[in-house]
Protein backbone atom coordinates (compact mmCIF):
# COMPACT_ATOMS: atom_id res chain seq x y z
CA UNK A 1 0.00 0.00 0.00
CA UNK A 2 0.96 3.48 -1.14
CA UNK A 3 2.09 5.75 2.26
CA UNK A 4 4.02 8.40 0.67
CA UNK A 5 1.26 10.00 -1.47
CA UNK A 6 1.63 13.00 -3.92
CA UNK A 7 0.44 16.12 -1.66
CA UNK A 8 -2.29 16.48 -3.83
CA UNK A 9 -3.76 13.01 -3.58
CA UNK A 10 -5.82 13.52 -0.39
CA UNK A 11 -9.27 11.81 -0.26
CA UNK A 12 -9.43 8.38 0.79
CA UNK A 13 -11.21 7.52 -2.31
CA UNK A 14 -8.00 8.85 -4.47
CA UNK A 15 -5.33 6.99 -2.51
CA UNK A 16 -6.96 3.99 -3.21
CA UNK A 17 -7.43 4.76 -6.74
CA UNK A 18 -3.96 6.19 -6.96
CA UNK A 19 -2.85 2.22 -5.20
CA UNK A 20 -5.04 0.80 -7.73
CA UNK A 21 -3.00 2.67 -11.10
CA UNK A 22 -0.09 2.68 -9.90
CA UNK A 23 0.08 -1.12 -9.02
CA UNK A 24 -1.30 -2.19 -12.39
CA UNK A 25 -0.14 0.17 -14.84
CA UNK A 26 0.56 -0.78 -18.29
CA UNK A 27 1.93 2.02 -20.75
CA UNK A 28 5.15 0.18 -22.08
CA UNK A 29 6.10 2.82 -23.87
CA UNK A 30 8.75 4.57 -21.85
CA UNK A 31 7.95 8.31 -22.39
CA UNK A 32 4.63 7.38 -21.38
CA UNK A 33 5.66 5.84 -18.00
CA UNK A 34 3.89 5.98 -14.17
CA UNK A 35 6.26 9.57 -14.26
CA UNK A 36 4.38 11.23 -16.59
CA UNK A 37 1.16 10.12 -15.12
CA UNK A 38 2.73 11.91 -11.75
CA UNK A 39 4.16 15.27 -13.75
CA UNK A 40 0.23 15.29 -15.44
CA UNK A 41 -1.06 15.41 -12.23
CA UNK A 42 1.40 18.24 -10.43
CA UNK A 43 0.18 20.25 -13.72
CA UNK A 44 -3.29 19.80 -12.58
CA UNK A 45 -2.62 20.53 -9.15
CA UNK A 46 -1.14 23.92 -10.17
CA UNK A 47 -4.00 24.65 -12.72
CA UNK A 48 -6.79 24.00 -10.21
CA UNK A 49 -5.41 26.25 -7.28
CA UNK A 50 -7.42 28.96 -8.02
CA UNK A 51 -10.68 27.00 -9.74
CA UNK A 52 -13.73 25.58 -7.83
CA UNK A 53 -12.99 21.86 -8.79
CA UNK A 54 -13.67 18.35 -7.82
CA UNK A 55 -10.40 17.51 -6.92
CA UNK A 56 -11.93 13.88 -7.11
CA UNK A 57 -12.85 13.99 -10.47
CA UNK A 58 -10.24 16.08 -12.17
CA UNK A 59 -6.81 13.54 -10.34
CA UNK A 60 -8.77 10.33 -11.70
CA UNK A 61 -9.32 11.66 -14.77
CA UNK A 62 -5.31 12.39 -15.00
CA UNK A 63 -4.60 8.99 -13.12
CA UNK A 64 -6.41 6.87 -15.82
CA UNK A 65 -5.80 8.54 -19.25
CA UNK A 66 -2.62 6.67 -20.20
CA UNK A 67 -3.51 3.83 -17.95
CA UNK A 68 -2.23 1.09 -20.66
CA UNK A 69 -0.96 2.21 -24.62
CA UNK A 70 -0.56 -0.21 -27.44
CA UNK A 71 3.56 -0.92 -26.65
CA UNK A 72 4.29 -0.59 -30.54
CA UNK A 73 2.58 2.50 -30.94
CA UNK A 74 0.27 1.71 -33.37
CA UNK A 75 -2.76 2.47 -31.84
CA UNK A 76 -4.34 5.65 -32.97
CA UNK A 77 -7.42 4.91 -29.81
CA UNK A 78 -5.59 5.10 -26.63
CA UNK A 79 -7.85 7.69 -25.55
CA UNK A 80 -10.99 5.85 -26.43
CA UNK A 81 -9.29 2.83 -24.77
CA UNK A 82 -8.73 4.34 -21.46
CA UNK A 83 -12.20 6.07 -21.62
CA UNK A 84 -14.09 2.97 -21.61
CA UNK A 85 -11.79 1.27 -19.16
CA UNK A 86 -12.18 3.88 -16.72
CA UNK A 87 -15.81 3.48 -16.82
CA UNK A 88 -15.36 -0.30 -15.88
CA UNK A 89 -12.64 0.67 -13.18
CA UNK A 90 -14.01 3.79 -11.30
CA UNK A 91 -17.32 2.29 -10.36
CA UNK A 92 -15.00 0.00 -8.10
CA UNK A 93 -14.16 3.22 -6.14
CA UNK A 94 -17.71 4.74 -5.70
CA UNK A 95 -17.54 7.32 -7.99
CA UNK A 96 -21.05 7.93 -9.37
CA UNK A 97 -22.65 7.93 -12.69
CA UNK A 98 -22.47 11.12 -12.88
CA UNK A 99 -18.83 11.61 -12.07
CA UNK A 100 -17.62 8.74 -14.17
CA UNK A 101 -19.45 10.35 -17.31
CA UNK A 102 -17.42 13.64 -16.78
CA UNK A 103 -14.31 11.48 -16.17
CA UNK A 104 -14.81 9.22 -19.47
CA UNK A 105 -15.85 12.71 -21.11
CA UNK A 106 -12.51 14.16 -20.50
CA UNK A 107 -10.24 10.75 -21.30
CA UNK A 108 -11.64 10.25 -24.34
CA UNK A 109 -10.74 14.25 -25.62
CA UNK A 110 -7.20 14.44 -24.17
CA UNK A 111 -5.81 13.36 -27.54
CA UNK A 112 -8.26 15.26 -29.67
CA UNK A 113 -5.95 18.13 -30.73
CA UNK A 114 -8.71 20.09 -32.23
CA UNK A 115 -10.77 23.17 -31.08
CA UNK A 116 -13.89 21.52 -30.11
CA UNK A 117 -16.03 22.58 -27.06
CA UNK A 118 -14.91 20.75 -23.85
CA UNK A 119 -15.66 20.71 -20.79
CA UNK A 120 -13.54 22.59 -17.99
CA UNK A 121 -12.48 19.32 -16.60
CA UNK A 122 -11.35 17.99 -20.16
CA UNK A 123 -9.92 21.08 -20.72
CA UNK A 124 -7.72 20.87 -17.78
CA UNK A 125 -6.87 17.97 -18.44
CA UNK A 126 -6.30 18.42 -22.21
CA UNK A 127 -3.55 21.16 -21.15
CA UNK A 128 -1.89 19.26 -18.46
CA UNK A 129 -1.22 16.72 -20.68
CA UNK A 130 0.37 18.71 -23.71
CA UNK A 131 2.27 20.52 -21.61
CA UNK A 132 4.39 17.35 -20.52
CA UNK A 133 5.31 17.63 -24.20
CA UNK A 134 7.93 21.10 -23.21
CA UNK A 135 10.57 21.22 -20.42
CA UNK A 136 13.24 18.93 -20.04
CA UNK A 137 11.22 15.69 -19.67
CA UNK A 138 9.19 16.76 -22.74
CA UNK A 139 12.71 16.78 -24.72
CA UNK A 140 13.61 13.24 -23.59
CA UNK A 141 10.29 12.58 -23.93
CA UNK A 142 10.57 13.41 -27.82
CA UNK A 143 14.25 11.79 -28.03
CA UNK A 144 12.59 8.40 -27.07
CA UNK A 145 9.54 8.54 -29.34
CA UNK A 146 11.39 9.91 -32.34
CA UNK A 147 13.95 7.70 -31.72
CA UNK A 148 12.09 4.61 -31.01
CA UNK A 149 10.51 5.26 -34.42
CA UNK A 150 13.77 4.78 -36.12
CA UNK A 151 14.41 8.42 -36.62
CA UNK A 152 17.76 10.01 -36.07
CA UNK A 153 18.41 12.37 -32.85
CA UNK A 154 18.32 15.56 -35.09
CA UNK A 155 15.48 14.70 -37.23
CA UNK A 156 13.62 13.99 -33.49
CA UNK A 157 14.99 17.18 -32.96
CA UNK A 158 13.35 19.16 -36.16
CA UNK A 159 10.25 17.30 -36.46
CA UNK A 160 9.48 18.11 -32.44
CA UNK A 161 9.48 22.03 -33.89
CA UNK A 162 6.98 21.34 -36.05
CA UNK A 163 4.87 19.77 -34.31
CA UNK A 164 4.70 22.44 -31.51
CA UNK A 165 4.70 25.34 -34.19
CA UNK A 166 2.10 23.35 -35.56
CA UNK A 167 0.13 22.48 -32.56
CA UNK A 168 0.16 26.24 -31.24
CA UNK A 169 -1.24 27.44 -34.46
CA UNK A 170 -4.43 25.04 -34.15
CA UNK A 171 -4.84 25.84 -30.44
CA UNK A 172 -4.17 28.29 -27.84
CA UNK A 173 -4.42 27.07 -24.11
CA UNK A 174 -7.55 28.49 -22.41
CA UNK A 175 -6.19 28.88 -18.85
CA UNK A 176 -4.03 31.43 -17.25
CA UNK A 177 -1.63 28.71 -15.69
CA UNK A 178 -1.51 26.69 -18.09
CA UNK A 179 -0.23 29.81 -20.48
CA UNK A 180 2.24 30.73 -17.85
CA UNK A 181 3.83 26.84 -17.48
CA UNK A 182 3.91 26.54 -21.15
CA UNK A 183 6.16 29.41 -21.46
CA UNK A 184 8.32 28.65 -18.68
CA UNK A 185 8.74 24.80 -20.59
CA UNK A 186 8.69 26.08 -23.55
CA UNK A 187 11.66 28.37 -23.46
CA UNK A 188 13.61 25.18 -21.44
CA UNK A 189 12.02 22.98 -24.73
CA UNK A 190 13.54 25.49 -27.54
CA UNK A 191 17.00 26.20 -25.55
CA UNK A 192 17.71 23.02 -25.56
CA UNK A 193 17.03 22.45 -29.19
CA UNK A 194 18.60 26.11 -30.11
CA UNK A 195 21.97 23.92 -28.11
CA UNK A 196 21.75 21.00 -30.62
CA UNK A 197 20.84 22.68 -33.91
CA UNK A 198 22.09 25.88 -33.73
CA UNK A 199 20.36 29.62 -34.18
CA UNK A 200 20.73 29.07 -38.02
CA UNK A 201 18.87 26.29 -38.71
CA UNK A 202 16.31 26.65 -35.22
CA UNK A 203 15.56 30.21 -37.26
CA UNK A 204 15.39 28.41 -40.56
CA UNK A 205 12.43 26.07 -39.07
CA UNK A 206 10.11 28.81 -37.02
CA UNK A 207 10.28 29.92 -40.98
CA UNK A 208 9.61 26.92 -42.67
CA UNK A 209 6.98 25.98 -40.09
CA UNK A 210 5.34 28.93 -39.62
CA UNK A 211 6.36 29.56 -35.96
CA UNK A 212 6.17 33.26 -35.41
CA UNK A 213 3.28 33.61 -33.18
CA UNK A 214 4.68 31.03 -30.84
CA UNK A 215 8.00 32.65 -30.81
CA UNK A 216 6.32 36.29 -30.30
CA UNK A 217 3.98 34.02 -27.34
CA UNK A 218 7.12 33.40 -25.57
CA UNK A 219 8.74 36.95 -26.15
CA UNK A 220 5.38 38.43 -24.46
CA UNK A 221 5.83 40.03 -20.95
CA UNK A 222 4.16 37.78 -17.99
């Protein structure tokens, strides 16, 4: 049994769910490990300081939406996946109808990249989620996907770039803290590519890929 809990894991009904994940986890992919489940959640915790949340809801939701991943990556439904296990997992814990609905809701949209009307608990966790893809762990996070894909470091390197520039163009975060986090990863994201591809060619890409706005995002005053 789990003694050292996360400060934000407080209800009874959350450390046992928290046991209940963390015992039978099943993401083999390595960027998409138990640790990214935890980072995920200290997002949300920071996100939700100021909203009027159920902390209940919003930490399961973030506990089960990578609960298990196709190891090979081919999977395109992960989200789907997790959304209709959840449903079969959280009655277990006495959440309600009601609560697993909102839960399932918000699973099943966390890899929907599009502008579509969520919820504020899918949106929270939508953001949470994305912004594990920027810091330091998002970088190794990229190395081992791109790499695990066969791709060279540097191509890792160029094609993360694009899909951020990318990304940002297609959707701008809704909440405060999540705008303030993703610059503070952000600018730890790009320095570290600037450091392996140079000013020249990190230049030559915001170009190419039409990252501008993001760069003028980041050159904003907080």
């Amino acid at each position: 049994m789990e003694t050292n809990y996360p400060v934000f894991i407080q209800s009874e009904k959350l450390k046992r769910l928290y046991d209940y994940v963390k015992s039978n986890y099943s993401s083999p992919c390595k960027a998409h490990g138990f640790s990214h489940i935890l980072r995920v959640l200290k997002n949300i915790s920071l996100m939700i300081e100021n909203l009027d949340i159920n902390k209940d809801i919003i930490y399961a939701a973030g506990l089960m939406h990578d609960y298990t991943r196709d190891p090979n990556r081919i999977s395109k439904k992960h989200a789907e996946i997790n959304a209709e296990l959840s449903k079969k997992i959280l009655h277990k814990f006495k959440y309600s109808k009601d609560e697993i609905a909102i839960i399932e809701k918000a699973i099943r949209e966390h890899d929907n990249k599009k502008e579509i009307n969520r919820s504020i608990y899918s949106t929270i966790l939508f953001e949470a989620d994305k912004l594990d893809t920027f810091g330091k762990e998002g970088f190794d996070r990229w190395i081992i996907l791109g790499t695990g894909d066969g791709l060279s470091r540097i191509n890792t390197i160029k094609g993360v770039l694009k899909i951020q520039f990318r990304f940002f163009n297609n959707y701008r975060y809704k909440l405060n803290v999540s705008k303030k986090l993703l610059k503070e990863k952000a600018r730890i994201l790009f320095d570290l590519i600037l450091d392996e591809i140079g000013k020249e060619e990190f230049d030559s890409l915001i170009n190419k890929h039409n990252g501008e706005e993001f760069i003028e995002f980041l050159n904003e005053n907080d």
